[in-house]
Protein backbone atom coordinates (compact mmCIF):
# COMPACT_ATOMS: atom_id res chain seq x y z
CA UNK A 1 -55.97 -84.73 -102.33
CA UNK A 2 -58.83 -86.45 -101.53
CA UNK A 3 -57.83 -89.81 -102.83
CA UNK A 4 -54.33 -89.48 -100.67
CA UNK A 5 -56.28 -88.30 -97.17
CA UNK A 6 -58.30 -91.56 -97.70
CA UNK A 7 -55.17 -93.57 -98.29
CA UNK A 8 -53.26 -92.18 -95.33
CA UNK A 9 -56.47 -92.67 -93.07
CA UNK A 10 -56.51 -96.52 -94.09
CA UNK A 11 -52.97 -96.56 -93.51
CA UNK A 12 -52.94 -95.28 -90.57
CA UNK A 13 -56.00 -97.15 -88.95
CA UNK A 14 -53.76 -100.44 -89.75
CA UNK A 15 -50.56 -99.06 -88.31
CA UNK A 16 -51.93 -97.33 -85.43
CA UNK A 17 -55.32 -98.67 -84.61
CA UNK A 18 -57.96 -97.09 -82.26
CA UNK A 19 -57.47 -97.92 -78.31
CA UNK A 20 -58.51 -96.59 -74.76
CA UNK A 21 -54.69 -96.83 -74.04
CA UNK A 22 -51.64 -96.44 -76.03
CA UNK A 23 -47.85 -96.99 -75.11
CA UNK A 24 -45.43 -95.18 -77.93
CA UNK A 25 -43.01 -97.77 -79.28
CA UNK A 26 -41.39 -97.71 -82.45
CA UNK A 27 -45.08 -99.80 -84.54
CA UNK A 28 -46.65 -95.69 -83.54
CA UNK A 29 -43.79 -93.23 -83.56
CA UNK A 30 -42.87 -91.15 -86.66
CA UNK A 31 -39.36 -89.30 -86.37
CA UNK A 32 -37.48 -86.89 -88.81
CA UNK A 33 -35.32 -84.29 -89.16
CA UNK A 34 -36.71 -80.93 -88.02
CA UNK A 35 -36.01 -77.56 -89.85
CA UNK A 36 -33.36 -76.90 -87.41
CA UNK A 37 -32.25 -80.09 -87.75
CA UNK A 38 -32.12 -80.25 -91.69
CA UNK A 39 -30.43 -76.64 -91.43
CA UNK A 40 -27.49 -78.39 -88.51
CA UNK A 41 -27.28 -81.05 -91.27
CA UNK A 42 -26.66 -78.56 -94.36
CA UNK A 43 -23.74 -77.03 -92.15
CA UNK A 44 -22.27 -80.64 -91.81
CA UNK A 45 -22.37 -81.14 -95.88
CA UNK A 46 -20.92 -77.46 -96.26
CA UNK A 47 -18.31 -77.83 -93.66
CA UNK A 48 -17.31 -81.33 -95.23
CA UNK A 49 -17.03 -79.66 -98.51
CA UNK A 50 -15.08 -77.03 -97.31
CA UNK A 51 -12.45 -79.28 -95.65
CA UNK A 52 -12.64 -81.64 -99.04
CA UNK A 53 -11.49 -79.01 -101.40
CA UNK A 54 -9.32 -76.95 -98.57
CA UNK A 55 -7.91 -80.31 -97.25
CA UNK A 56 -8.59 -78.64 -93.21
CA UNK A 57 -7.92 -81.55 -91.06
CA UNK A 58 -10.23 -79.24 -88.31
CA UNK A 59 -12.96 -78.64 -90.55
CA UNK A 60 -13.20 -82.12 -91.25
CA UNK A 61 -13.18 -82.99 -87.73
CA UNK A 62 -15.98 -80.74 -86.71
CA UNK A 63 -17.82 -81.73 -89.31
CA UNK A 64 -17.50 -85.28 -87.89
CA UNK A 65 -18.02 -84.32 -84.42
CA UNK A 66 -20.98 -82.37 -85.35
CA UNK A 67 -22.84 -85.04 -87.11
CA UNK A 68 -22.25 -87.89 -84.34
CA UNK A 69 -24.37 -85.83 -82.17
CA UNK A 70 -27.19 -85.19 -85.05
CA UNK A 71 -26.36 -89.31 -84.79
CA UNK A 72 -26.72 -89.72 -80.95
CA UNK A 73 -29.65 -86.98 -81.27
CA UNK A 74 -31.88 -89.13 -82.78
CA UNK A 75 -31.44 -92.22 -80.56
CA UNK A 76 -31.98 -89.56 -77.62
CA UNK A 77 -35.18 -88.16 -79.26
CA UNK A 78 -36.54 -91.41 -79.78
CA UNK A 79 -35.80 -93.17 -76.18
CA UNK A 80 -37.73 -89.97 -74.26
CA UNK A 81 -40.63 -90.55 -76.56
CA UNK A 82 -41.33 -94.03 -76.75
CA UNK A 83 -41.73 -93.17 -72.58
CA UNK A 84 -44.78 -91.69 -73.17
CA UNK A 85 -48.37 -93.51 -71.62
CA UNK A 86 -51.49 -91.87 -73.18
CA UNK A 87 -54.78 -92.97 -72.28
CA UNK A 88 -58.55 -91.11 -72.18
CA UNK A 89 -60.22 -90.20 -69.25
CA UNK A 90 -64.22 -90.19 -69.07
CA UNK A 91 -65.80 -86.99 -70.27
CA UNK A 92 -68.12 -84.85 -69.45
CA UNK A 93 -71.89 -84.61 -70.52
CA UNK A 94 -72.01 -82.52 -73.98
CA UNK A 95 -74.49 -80.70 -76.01
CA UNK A 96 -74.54 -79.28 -79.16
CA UNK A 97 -72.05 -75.34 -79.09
CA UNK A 98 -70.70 -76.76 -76.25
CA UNK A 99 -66.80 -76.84 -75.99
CA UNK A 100 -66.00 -80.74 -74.80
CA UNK A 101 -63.04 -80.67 -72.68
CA UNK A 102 -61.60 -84.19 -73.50
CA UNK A 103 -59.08 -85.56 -70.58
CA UNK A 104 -56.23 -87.59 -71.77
CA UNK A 105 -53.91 -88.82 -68.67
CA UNK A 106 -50.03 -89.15 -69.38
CA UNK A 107 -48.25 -91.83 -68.05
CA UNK A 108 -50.80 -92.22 -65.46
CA UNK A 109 -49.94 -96.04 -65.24
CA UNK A 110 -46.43 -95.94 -66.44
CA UNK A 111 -43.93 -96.41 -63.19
CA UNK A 112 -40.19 -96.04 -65.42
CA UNK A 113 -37.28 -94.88 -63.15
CA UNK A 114 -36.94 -91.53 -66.44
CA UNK A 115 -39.86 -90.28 -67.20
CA UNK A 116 -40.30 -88.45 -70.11
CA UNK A 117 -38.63 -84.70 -70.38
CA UNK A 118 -38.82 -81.70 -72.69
CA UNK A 119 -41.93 -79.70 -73.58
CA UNK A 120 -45.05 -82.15 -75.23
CA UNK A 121 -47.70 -80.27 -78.01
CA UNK A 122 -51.15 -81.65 -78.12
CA UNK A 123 -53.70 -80.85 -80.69
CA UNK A 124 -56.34 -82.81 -82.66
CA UNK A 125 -55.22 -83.53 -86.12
CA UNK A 126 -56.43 -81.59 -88.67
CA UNK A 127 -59.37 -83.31 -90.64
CA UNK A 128 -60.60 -82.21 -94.14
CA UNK A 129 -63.53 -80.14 -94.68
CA UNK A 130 -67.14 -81.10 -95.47
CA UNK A 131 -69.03 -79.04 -97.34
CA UNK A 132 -72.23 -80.35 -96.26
CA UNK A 133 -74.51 -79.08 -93.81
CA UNK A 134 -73.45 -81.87 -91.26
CA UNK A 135 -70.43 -79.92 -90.16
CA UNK A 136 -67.49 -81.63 -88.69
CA UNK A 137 -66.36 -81.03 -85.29
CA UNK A 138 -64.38 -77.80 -84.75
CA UNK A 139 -61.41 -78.13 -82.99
CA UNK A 140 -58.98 -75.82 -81.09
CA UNK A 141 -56.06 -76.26 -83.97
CA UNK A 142 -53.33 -74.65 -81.10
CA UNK A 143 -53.42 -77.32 -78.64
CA UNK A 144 -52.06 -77.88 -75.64
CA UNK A 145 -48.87 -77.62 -74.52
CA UNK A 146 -47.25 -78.68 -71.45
CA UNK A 147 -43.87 -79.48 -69.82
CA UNK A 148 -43.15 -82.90 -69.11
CA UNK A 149 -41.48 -82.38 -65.97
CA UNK A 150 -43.91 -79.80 -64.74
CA UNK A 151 -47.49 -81.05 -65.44
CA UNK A 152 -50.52 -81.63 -63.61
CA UNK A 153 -52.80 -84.68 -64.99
CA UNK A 154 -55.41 -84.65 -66.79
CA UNK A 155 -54.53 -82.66 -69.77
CA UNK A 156 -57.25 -81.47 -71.61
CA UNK A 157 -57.96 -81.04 -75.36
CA UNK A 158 -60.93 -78.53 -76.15
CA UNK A 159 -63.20 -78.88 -78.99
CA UNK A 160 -66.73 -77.33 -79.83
CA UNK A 161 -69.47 -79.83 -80.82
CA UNK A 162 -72.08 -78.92 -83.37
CA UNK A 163 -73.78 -81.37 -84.13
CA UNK A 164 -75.99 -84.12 -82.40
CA UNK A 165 -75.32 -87.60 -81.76
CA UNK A 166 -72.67 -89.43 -81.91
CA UNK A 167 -68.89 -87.86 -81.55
CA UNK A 168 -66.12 -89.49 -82.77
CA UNK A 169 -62.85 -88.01 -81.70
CA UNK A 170 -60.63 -87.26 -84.16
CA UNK A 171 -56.58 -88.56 -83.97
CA UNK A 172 -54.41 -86.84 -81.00
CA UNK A 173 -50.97 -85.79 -82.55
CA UNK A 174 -48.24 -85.32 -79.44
CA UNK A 175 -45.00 -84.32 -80.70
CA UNK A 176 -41.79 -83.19 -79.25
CA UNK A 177 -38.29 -81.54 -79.93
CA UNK A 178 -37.00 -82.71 -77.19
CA UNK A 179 -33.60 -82.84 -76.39
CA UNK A 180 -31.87 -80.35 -79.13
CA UNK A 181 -34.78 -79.68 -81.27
CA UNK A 182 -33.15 -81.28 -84.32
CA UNK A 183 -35.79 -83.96 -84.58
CA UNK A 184 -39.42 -83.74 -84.59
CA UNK A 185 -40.87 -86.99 -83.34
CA UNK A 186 -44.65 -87.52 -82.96
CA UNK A 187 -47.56 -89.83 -83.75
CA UNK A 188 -51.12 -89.49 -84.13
CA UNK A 189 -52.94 -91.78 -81.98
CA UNK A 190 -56.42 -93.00 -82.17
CA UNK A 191 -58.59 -93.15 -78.54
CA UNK A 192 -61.76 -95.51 -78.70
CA UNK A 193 -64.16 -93.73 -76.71
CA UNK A 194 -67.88 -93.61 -76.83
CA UNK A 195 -69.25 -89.72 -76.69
CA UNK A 196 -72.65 -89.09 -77.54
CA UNK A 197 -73.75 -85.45 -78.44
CA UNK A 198 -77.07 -84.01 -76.68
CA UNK A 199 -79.43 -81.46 -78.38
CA UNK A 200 -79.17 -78.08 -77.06
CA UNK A 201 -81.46 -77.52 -74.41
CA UNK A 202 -84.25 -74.91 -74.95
CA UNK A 203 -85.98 -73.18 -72.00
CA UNK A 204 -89.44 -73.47 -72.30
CA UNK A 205 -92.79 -74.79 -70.52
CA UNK A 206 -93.26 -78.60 -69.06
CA UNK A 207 -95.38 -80.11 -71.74
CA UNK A 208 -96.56 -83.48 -69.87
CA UNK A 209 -99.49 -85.17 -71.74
CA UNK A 210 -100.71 -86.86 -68.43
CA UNK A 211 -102.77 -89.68 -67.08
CA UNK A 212 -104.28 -90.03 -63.97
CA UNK A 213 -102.74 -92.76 -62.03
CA UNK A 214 -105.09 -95.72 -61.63
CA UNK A 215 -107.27 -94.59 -64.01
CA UNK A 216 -109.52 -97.16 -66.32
CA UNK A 217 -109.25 -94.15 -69.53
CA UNK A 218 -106.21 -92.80 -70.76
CA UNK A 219 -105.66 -88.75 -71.16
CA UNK A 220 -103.90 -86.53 -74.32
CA UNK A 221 -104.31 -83.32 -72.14
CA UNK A 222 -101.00 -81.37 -71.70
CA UNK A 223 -100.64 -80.67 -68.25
CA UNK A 224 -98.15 -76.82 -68.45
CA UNK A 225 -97.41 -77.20 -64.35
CA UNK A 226 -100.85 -75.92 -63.50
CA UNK A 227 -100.73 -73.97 -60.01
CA UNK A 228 -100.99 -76.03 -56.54
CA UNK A 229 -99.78 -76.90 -53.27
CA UNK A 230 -97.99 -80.32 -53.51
CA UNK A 231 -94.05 -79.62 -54.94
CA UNK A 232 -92.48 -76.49 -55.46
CA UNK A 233 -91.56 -75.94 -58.88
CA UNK A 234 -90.01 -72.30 -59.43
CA UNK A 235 -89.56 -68.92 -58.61
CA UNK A 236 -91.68 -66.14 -60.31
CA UNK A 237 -91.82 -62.06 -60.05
CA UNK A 238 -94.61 -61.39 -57.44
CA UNK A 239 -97.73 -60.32 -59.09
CA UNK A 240 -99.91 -57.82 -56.88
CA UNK A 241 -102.93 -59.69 -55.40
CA UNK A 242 -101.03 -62.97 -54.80
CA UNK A 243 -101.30 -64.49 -51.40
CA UNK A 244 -97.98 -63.34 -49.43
CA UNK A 245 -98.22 -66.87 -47.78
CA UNK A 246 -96.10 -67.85 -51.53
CA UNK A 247 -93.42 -64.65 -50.94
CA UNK A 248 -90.12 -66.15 -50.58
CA UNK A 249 -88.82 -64.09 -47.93
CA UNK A 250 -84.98 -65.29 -47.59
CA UNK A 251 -85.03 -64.12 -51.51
CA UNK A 252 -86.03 -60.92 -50.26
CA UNK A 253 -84.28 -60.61 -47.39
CA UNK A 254 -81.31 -60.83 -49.27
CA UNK A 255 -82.22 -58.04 -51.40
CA UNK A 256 -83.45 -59.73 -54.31
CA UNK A 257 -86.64 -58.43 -54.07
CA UNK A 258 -90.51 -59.79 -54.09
CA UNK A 259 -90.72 -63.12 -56.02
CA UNK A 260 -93.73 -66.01 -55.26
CA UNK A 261 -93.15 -69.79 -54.96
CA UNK A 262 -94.80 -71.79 -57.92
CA UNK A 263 -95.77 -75.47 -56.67
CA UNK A 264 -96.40 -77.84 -59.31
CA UNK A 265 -100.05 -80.12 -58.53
CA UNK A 266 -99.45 -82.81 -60.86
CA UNK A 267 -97.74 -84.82 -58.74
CA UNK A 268 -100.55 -87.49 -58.84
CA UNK A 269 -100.18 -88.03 -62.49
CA UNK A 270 -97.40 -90.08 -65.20
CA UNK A 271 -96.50 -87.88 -67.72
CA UNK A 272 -95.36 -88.41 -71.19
CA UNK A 273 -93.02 -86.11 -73.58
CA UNK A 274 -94.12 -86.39 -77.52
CA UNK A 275 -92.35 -84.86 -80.08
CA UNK A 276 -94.84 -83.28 -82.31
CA UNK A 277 -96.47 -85.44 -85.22
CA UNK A 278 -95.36 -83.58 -88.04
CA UNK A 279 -91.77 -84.23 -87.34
CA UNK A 280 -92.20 -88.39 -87.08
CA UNK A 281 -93.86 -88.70 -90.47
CA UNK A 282 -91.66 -85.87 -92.27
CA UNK A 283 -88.22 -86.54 -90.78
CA UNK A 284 -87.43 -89.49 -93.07
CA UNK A 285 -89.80 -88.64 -95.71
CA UNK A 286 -89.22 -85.26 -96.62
CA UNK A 287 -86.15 -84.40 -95.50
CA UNK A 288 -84.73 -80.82 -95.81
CA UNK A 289 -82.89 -78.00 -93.90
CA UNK A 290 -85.68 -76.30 -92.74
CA UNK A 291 -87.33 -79.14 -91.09
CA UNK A 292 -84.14 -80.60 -89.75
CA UNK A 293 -83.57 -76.17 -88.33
CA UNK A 294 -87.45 -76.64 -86.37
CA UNK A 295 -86.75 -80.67 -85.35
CA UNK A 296 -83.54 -79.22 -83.56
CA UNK A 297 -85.30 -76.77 -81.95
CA UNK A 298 -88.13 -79.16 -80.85
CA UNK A 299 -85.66 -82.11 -79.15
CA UNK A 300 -84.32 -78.42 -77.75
CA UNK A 301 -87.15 -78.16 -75.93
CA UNK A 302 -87.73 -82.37 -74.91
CA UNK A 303 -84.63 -81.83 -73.87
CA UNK A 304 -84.36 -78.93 -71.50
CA UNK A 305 -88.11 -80.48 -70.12
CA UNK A 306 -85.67 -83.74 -69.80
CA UNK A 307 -83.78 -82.42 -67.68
CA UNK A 308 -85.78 -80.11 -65.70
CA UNK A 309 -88.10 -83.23 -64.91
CA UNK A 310 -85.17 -85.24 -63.72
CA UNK A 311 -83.62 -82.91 -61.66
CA UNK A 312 -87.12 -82.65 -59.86
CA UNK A 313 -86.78 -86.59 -59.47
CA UNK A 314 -90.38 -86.60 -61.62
CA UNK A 315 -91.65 -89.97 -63.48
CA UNK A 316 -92.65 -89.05 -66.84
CA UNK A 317 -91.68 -91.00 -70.57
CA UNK A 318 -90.67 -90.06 -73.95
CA UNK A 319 -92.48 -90.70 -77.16
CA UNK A 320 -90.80 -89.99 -79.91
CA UNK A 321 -93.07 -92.34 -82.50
CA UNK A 322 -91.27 -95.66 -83.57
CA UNK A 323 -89.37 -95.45 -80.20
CA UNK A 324 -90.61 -95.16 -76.79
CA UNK A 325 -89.60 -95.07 -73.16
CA UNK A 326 -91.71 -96.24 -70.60
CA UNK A 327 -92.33 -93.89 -67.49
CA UNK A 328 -89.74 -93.88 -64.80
CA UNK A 329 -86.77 -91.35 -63.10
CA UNK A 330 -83.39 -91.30 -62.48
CA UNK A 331 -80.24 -91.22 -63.76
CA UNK A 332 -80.26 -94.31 -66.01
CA UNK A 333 -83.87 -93.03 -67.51
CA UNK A 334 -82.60 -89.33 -67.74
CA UNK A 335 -79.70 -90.67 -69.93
CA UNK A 336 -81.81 -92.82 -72.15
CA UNK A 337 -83.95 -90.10 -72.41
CA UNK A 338 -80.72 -87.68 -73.48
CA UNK A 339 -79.45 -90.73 -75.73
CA UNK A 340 -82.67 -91.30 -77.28
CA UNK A 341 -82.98 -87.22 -78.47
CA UNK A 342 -79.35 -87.22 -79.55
CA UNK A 343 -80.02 -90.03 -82.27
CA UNK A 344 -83.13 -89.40 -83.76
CA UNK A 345 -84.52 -90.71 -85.78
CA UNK A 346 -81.74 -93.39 -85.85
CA UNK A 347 -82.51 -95.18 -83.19
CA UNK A 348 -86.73 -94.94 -83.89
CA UNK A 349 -85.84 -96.67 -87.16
């Protein structure tokens, strides 16, 4: 089975090769008799053997009748098909157990006077199992199904990711019944988009190994958001003693009782995210599932403190060993950041 998957996945990359956009035409559309339609076309050979051997004028006529429409049928099936405009929409940002919701857009840019009709299924196509521990990507085997004349773009195909790094989504099989439901047409369609998988973020302290700013010596002191006055950093249960001057009263006026501003007063420093040293020598030289289980929970944790530091528009870089990222905030950085977790240690090779 093995050897024939492999051969229809070569096949099929040559017939049907991977796009942002596809148009159905007759190089991508499969078409054949459905089980209704191969049970229509066993009535037709039974009814033309019954007027053979009876020599029934009728019989023979409604035999022919009935099988110029399984004729006209499949010209039918095939012209509301090949009407169909598929391309993928930009997806969201994704981390490992999350379910991606990929949007695929139909006949977004297609302007034909008949648009497509009938009801359209669409489901990733089934892939064959790994048994390694690199799982493939679990997808949601029922689909989607919509009607073509009542449908609201973008439709969205659901699969959960569970593993890092880069996705690559599998073929897109729409098929239809459409008019009679004596052919099935469909194709499976390849969409070349770029989705990269992000560790799942951990909740856990900012680690910063800092440095003061304009400083002649450098600093490998972890810096855990030591207590200030200079940002605010979070919200905490109220502790008695505390000053009330860090109460947050609107929490507590809406009834959600005493908690203290934290303020971070690190401010003045650049701050750098390692990953531990045990995990850049081992990783690639003594590779095994328990250290590949406690390297997923530490880019967890680089990446939750990612994140948190971006969102408080905080400079800080990421050392990771062979690869680093200098100091600096954003969007663009918080991305490399992401991209940089999702890959290792391919990209610090």
């Amino acid at each position: 089975m093995t050897v024939i998957y492999n051969y229809w996945n070569k096949w099929l990359n040559k017939r049907i090769p991977e796009a942002t956009q596809h148009r159905l035409n007759h190089h991508n559309i499969f078409i054949f008799p459905a089980k209704f339609g191969l049970l229509f076309l066993s009535l037709c050979v039974l009814l033309f053997l019954l007027g053979t051997n009876y020599q029934n004028n009728l019989m023979l006529l409604l035999c022919y009748f009935l099988l110029a429409i399984f004729l006209v049928n499949l010209l039918a099936s095939y012209i509301n098909f090949a009407r169909i405009d598929l391309q993928i929409g930009k997806c969201p940002e994704v981390f490992v157990s999350d379910n991606l919701d990929v949007p695929i857009w139909l006949n977004a840019n297609n302007d034909t006077a008949s648009p497509t009709h009938g009801l359209l299924h669409f489901k990733f196509q089934a892939t064959q199992r790994k048994s390694n521990k690199k799982a493939k990507t679990q997808h949601d085997q029922s689909g989607t199904l919509i009607d073509a004349d009542a449908f609201t773009n973008p439709i969205s195909l659901s699969q959960n990711c569970q593993q890092r790094g880069k996705l690559t989504l599998s073929r897109v099989t729409v098929e239809s019944f459409y008019p009679l439901g004596l052919y099935r047409c469909w194709t499976h369609l390849a969409f070349s988009h770029e989705i990269t998988v992000f560790p799942k973020p951990l909740p856990c302290d900012i680690r910063l190994h800092v440095s003061q700013k304009n400083s002649p010596k450098e600093s490998g002191d972890i810096a855990n958001q030591q207590t200030g006055h200079d940002d605010f950093s979070h919200l905490k249960a109220y502790q008695t003693g505390e000053s009330l001057n860090h109460v947050a009263w609107k929490q507590l006026a809406k009834g959600r009782g005493m908690v203290s501003k934290q303020f971070s007063s690190i401010s003045n420093h650049i701050g750098w995210l390692k990953l531990s040293a045990e995990y850049k020598n081992k990783v690639l030289s003594q590779p095994s599932i328990e250290l590949e289980t406690a390297l997923d929970k530490e880019l967890g944790e680089l990446c939750y403190q990612v994140i948190e530091l971006s969102r408080t528009q905080r400079t800080f870089g990421l050392d990771l060993g062979a690869q680093c990222i200098a100091p600096n905030s954003g969007a663009e950085h918080r991305l490399a950041c992401l991209r940089a977790l999702a890959y290792f240690p391919e990209l610090s090779c």
